[in-house]
C-alpha atoms as a PDB file:
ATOM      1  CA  UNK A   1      21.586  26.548  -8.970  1.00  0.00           C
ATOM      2  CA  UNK A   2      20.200  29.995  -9.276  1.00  0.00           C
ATOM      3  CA  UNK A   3      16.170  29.588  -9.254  1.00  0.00           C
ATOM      4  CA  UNK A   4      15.368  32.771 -11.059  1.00  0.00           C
ATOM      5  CA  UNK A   5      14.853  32.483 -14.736  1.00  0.00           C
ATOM      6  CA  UNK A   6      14.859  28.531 -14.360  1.00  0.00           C
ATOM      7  CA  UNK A   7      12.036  26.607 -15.361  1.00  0.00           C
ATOM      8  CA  UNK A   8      10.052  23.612 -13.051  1.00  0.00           C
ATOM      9  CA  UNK A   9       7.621  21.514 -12.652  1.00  0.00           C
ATOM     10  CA  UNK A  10       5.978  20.874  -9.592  1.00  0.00           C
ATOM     11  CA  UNK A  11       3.482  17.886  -8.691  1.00  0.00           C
ATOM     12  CA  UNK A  12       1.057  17.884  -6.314  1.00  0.00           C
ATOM     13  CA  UNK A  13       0.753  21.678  -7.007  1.00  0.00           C
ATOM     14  CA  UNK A  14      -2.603  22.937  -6.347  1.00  0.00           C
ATOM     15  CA  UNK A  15      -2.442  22.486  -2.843  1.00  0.00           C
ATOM     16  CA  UNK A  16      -0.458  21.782   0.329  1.00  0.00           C
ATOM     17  CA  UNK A  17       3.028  21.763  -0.150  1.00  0.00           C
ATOM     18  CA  UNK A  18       2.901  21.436  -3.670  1.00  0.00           C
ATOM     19  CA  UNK A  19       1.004  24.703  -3.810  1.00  0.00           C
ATOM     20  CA  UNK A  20       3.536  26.452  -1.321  1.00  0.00           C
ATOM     21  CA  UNK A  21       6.737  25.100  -3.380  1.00  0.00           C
ATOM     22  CA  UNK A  22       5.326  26.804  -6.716  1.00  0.00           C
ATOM     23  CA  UNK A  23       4.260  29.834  -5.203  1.00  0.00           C
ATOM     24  CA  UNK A  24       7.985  30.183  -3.978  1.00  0.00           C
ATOM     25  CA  UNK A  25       9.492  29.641  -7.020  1.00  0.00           C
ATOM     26  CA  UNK A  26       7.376  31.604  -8.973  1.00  0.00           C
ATOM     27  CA  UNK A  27       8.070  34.434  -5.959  1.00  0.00           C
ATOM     28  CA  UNK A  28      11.633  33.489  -6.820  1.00  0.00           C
ATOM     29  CA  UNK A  29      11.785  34.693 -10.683  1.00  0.00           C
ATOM     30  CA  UNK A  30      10.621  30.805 -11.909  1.00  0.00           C
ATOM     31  CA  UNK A  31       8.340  29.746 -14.089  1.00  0.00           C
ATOM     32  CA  UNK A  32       6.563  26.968 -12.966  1.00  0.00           C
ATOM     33  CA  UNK A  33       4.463  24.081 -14.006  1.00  0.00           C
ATOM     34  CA  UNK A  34       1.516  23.366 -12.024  1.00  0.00           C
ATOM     35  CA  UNK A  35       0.528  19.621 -11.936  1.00  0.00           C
ATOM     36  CA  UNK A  36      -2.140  18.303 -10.325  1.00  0.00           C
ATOM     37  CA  UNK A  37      -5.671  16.263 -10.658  1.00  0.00           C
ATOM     38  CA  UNK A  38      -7.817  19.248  -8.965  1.00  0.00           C
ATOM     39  CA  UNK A  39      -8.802  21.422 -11.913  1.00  0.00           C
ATOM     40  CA  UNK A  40     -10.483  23.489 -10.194  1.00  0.00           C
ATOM     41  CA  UNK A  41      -7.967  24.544  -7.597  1.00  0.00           C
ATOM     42  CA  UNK A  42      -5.356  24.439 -10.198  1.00  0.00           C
ATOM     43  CA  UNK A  43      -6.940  26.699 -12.261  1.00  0.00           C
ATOM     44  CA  UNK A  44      -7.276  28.952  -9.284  1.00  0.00           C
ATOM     45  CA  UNK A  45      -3.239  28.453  -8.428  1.00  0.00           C
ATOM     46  CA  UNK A  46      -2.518  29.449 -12.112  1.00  0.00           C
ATOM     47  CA  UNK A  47      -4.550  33.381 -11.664  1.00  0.00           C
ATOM     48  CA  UNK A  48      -3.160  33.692  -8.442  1.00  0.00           C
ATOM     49  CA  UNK A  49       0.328  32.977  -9.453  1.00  0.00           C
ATOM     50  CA  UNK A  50       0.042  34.879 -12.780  1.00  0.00           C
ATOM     51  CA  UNK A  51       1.916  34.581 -15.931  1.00  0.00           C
ATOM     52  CA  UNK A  52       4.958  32.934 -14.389  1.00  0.00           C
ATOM     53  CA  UNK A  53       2.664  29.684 -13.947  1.00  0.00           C
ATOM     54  CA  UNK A  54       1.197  27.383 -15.864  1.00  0.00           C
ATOM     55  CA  UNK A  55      -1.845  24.871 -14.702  1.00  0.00           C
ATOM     56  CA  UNK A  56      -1.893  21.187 -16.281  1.00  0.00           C
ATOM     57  CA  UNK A  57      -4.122  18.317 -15.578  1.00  0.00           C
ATOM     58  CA  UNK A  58      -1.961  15.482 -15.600  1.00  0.00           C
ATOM     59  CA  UNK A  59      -2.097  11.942 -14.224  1.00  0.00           C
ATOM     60  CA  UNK A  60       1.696  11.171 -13.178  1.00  0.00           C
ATOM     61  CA  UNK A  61       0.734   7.320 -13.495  1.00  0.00           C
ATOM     62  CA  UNK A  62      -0.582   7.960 -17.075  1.00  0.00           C
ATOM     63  CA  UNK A  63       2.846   6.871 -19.412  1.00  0.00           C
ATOM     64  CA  UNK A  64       1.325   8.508 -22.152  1.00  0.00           C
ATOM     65  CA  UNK A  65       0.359  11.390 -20.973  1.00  0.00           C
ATOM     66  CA  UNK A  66       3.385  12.335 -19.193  1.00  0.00           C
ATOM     67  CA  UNK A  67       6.149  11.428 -21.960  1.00  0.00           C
ATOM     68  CA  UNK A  68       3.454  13.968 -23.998  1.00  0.00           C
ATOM     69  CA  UNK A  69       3.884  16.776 -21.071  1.00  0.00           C
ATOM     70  CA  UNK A  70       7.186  16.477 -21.216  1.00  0.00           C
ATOM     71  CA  UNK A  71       7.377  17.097 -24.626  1.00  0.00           C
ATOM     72  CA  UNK A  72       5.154  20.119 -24.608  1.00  0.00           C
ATOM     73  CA  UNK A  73       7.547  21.416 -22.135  1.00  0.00           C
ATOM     74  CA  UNK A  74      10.657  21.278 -24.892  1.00  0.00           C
ATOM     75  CA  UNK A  75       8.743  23.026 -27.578  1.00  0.00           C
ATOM     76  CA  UNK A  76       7.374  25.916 -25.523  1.00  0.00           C
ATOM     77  CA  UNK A  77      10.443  26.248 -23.079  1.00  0.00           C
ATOM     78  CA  UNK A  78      13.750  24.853 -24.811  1.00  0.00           C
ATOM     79  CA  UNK A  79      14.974  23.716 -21.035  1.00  0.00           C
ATOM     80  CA  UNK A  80      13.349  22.059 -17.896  1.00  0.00           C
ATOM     81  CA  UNK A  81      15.439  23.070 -14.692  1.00  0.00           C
ATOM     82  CA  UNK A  82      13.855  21.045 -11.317  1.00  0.00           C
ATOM     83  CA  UNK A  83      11.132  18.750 -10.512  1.00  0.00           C
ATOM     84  CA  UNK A  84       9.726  18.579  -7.557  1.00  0.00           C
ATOM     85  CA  UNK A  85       6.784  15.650  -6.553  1.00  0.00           C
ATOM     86  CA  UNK A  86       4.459  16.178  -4.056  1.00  0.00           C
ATOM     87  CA  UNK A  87       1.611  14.350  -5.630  1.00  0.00           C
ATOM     88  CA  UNK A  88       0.451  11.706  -3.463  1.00  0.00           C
ATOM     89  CA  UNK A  89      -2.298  10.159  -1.110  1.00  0.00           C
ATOM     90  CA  UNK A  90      -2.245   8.530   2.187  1.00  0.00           C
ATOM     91  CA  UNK A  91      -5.646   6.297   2.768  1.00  0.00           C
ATOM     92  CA  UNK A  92      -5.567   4.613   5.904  1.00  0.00           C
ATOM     93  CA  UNK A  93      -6.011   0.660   6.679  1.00  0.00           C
ATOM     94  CA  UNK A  94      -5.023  -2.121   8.939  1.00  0.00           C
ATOM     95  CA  UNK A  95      -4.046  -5.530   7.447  1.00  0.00           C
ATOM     96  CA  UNK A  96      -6.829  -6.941   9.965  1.00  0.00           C
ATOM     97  CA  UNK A  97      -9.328  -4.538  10.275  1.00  0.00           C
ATOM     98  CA  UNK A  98     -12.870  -3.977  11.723  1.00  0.00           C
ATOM     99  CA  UNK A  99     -13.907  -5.327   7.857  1.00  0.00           C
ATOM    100  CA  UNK A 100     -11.892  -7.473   7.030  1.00  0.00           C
ATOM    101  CA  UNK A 101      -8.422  -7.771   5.976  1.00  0.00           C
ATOM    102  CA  UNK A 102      -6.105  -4.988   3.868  1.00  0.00           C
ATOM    103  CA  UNK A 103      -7.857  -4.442   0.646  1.00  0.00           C
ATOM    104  CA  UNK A 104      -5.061  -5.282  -2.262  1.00  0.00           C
ATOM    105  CA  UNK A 105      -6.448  -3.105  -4.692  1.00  0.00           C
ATOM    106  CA  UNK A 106      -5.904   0.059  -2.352  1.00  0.00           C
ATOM    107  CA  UNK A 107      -1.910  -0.933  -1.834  1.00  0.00           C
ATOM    108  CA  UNK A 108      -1.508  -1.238  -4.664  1.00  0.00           C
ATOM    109  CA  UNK A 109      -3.152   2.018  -5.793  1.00  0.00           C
ATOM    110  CA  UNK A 110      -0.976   3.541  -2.822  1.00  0.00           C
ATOM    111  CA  UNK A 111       1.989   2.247  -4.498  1.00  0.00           C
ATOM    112  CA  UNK A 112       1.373   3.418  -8.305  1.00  0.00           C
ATOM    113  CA  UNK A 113       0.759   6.839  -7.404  1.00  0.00           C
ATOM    114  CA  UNK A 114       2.967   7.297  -4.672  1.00  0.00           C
ATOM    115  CA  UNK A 115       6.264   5.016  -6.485  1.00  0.00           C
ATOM    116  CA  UNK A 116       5.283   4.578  -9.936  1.00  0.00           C
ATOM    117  CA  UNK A 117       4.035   7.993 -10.137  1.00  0.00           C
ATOM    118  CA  UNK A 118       6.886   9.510  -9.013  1.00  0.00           C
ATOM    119  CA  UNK A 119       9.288   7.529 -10.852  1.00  0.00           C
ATOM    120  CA  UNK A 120       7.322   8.004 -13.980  1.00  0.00           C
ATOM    121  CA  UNK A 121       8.404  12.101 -13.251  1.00  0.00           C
ATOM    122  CA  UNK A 122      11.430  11.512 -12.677  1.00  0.00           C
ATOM    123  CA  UNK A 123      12.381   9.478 -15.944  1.00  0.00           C
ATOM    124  CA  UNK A 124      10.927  12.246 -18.471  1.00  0.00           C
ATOM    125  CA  UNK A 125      12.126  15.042 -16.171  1.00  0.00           C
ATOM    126  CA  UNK A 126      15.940  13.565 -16.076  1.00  0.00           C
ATOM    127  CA  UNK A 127      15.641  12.998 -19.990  1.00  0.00           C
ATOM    128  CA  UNK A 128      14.358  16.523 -20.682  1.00  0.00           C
ATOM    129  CA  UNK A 129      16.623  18.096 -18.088  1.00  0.00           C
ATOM    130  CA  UNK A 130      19.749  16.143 -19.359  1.00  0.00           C
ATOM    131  CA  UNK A 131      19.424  18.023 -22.599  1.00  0.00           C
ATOM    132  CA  UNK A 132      19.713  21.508 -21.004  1.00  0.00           C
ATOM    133  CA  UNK A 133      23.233  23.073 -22.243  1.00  0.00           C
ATOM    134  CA  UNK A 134      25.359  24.592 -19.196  1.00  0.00           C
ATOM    135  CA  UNK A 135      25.885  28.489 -19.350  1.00  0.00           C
ATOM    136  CA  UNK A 136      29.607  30.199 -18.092  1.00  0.00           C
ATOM    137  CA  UNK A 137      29.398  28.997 -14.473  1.00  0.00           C
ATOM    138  CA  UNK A 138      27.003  26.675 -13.896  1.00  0.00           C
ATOM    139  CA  UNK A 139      27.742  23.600 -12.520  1.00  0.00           C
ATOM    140  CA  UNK A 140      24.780  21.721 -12.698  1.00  0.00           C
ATOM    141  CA  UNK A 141      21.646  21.179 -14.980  1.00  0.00           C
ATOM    142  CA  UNK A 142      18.658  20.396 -12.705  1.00  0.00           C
ATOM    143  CA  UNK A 143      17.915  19.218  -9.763  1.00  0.00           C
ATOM    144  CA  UNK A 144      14.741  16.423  -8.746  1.00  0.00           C
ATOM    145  CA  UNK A 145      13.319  16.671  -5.072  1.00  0.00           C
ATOM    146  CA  UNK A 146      10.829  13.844  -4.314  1.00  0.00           C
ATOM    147  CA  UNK A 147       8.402  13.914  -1.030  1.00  0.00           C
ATOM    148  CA  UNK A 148       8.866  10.852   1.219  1.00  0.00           C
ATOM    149  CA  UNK A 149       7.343  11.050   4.679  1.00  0.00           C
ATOM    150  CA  UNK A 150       9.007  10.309   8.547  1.00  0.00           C
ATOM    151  CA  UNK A 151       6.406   7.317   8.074  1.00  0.00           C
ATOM    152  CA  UNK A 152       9.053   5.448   6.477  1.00  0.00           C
ATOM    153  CA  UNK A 153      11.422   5.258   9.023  1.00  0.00           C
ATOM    154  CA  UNK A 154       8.521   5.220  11.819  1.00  0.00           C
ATOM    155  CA  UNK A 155       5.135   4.257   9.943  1.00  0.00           C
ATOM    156  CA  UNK A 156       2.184   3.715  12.368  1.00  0.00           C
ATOM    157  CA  UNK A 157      -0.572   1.299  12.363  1.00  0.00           C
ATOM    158  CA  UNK A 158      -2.260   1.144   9.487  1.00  0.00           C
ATOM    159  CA  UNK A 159       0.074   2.972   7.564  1.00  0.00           C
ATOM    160  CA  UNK A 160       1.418  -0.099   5.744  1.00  0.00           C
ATOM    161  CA  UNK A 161       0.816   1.196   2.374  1.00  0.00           C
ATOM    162  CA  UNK A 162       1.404   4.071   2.998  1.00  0.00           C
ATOM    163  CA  UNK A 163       5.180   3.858   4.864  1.00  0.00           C
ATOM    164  CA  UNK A 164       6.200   1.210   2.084  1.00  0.00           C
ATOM    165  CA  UNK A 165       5.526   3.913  -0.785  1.00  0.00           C
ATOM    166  CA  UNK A 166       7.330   6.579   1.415  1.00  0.00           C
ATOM    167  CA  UNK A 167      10.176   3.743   2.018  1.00  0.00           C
ATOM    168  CA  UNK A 168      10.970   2.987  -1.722  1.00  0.00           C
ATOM    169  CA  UNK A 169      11.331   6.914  -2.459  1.00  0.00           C
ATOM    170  CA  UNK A 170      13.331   7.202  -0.096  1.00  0.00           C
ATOM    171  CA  UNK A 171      15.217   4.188  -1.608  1.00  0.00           C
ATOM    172  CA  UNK A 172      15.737   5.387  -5.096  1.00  0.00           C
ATOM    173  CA  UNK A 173      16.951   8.380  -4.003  1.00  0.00           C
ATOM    174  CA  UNK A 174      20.570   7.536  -3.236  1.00  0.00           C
ATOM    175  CA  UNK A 175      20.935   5.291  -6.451  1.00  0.00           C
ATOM    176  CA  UNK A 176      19.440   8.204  -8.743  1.00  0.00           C
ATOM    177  CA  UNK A 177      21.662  11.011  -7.450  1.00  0.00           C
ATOM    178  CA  UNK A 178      24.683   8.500  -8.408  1.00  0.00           C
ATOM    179  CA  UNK A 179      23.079   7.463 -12.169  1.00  0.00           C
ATOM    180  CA  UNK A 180      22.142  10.917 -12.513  1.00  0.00           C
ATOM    181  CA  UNK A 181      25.457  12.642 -11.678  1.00  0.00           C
ATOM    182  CA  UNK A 182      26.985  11.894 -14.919  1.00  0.00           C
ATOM    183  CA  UNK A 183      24.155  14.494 -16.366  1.00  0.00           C
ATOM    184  CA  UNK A 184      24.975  17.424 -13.497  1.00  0.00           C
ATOM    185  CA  UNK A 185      21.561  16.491 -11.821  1.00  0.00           C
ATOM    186  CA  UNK A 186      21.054  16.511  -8.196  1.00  0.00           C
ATOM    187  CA  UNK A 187      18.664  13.949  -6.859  1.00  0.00           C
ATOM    188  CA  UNK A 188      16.961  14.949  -2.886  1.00  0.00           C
ATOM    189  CA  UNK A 189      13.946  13.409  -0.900  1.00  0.00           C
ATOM    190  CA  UNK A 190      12.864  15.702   2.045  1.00  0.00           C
ATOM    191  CA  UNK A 191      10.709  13.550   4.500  1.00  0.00           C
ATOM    192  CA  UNK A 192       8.018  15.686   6.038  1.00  0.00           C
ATOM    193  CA  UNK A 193       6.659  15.278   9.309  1.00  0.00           C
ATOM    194  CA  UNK A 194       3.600  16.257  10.539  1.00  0.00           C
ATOM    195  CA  UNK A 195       2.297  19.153   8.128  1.00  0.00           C
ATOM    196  CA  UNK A 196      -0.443  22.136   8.143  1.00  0.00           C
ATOM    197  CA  UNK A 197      -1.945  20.533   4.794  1.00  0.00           C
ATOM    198  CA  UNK A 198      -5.549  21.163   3.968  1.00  0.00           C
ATOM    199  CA  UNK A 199      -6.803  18.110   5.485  1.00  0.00           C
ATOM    200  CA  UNK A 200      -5.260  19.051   8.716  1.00  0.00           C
ATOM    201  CA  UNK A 201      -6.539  22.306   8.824  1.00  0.00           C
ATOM    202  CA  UNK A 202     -10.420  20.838   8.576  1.00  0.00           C
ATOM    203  CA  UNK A 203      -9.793  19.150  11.578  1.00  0.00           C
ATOM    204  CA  UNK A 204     -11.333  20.967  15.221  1.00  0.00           C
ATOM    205  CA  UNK A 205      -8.375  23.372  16.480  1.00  0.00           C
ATOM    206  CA  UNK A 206      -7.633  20.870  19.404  1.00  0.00           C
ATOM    207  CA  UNK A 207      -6.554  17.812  17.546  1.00  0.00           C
ATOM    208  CA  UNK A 208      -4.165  20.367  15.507  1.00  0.00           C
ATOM    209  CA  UNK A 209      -3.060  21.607  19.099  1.00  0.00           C
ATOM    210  CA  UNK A 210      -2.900  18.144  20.163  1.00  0.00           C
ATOM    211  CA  UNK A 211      -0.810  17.047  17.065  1.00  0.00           C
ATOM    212  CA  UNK A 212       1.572  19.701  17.400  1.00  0.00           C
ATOM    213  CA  UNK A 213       2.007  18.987  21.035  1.00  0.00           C
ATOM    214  CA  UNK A 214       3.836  15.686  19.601  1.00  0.00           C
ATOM    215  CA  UNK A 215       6.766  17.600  18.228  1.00  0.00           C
ATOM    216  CA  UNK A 216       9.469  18.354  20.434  1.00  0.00           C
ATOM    217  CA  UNK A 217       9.785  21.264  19.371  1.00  0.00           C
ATOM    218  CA  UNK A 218       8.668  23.837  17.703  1.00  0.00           C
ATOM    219  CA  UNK A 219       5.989  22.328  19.112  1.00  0.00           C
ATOM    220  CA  UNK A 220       3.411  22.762  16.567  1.00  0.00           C
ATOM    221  CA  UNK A 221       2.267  22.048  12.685  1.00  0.00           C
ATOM    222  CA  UNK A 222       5.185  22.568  10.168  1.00  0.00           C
ATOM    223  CA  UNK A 223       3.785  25.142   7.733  1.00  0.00           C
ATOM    224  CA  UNK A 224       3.922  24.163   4.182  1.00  0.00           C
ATOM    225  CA  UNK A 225       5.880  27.360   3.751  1.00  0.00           C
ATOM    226  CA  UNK A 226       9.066  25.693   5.111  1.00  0.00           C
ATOM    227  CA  UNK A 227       8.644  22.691   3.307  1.00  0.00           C
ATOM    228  CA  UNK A 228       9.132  25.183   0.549  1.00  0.00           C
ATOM    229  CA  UNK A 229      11.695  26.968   1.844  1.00  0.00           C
ATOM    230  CA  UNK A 230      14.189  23.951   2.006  1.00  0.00           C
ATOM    231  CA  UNK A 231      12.950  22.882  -1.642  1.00  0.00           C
ATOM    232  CA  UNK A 232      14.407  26.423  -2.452  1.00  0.00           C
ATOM    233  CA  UNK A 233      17.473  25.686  -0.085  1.00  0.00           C
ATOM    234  CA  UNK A 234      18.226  22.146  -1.952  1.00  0.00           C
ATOM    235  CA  UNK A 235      17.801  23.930  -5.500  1.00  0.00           C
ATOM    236  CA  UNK A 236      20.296  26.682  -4.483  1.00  0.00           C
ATOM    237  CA  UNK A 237      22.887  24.513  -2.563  1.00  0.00           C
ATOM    238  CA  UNK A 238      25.214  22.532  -4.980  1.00  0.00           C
ATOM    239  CA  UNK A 239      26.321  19.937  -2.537  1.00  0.00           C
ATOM    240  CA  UNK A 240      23.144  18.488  -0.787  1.00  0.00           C
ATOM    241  CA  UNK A 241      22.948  15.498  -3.014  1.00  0.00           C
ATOM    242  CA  UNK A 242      21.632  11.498  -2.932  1.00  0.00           C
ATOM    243  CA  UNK A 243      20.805  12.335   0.713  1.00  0.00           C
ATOM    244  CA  UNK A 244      17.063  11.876   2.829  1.00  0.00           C
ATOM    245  CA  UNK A 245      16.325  15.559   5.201  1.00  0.00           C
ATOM    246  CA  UNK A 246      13.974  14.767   7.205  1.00  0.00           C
ATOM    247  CA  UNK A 247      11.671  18.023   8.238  1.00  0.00           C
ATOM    248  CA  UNK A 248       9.944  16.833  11.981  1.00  0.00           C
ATOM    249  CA  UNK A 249      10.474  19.346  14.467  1.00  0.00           C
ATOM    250  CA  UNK A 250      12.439  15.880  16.009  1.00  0.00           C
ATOM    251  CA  UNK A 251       9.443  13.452  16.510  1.00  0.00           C
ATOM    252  CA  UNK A 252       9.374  10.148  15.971  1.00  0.00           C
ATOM    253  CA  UNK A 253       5.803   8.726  15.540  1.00  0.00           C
ATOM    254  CA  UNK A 254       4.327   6.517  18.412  1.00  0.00           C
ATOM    255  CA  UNK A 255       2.820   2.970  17.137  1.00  0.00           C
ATOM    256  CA  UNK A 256      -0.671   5.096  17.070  1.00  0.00           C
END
């Protein structure tokens, strides 16, 4: 699928690697729909992107408010091409702990916005998409890339929560690309390793030196620019499909 003139939607957008993605696509020729919780930074994504991007506050666990973005989306733009999610969070917690045991409420907040969340995307974004009509050679309609993490193959301690919401994307993913092929949509989950995000970045230069030390190589951060890059890859290339890419530089994450 050719990315310029397309239209997406992109969770997680105002920063990290949902920032990098839009600011891509939008360097691509897309317009692009910035989700995200962070007003503020969104707002700031949207002037520094320009008129090629749009900034909307937007629970993805909010029914309501998503089937209502979606359908904002058809009136203004006639055609949705790609989602991509990158909205999540990743608290930290053992199941016996220094207070106590695992705190429900927080796995199962881990597991609404990281699962239900996504999936909640994905269902308005395959019914809008499914509706776009296929021009002289195009093959396909859209295409949905979810974020997983290596933590669901290799999840450390304390990273219960967190490795079983990463697991079930990575799940879904090969049962949606074979539902969804009926409609020409793609369905891919890329599986980050460790990342440059924001939060890493606020942490002293030699735990980032120390982290990146871990990867066999490069041995360093992966930059949320090539996180981006391979979301642009997946839109362009027709036959990645119902498949996991895991982007890790090779490691494989010690217990701790």
């Amino acid at each position: 699928m050719k990315i310029q003139g397309k239209v997406f939607v992109v969770t997680g957008g105002a920063s990290g690697l949902g920032a990098a993605t839009a600011t891509y696509l939008v360097g691509q020729g897309a317009k692009v729909l910035i989700v995200d919780m962070n007003q503020e930074l969104g707002q700031e994504m949207q002037q520094r992107l320009g008129e090629n991007s749009v900034f909307i506050k937007l629970d993805v666990t909010d029914e309501h408010a998503v089937k209502t973005f979606f359908e904002n989306i058809e009136q203004q733009y006639g055609q949705l091409n790609g989602l991509v999610n990158c909205a999540g969070i990743a608290p930290s917690a053992k199941v016996l702990g220094r207070d106590g045991i695992h705190d429900l409420a927080m796995f199962q907040k881990v597991l609404n916005i990281n699962v239900s969340g996504t999936f909640n995307m994905i269902r308005f974004a395959a019914n809008l998409i499914a509706k776009y009509e296929l021009k002289a050679g195009e093959e396909e309609r859209g295409v949905i890339v979810n974020t997983a993490s290596v933590a669901a193959f290799d999840g450390q301690i304390g990273q219960s929560a967190y490795a079983a919401s990463k697991g079930a994307v990575v799940a879904m993913t090969l049962p949606l690309a074979r539902e969804l092929a009926r409609e020409a949509i793609r369905v891919m989950t890329i599986a980050p390793g460790i990342m440059e995000t924001p939060m890493l970045k606020a942490m002293p230069q030699n735990v980032q030196d120390a982290l990146g030390q871990m990867v066999p190589f490069p041995p360093r951060l992966a930059k949320p620019e090539e996180f981006a890059h391979l979301v642009g890859h997946i839109f362009e290339n027709t036959y990645l499909n119902g498949e996991v890419i895991r982007l890790d530089g090779a490691i494989r994450m010690q217990p701790k």
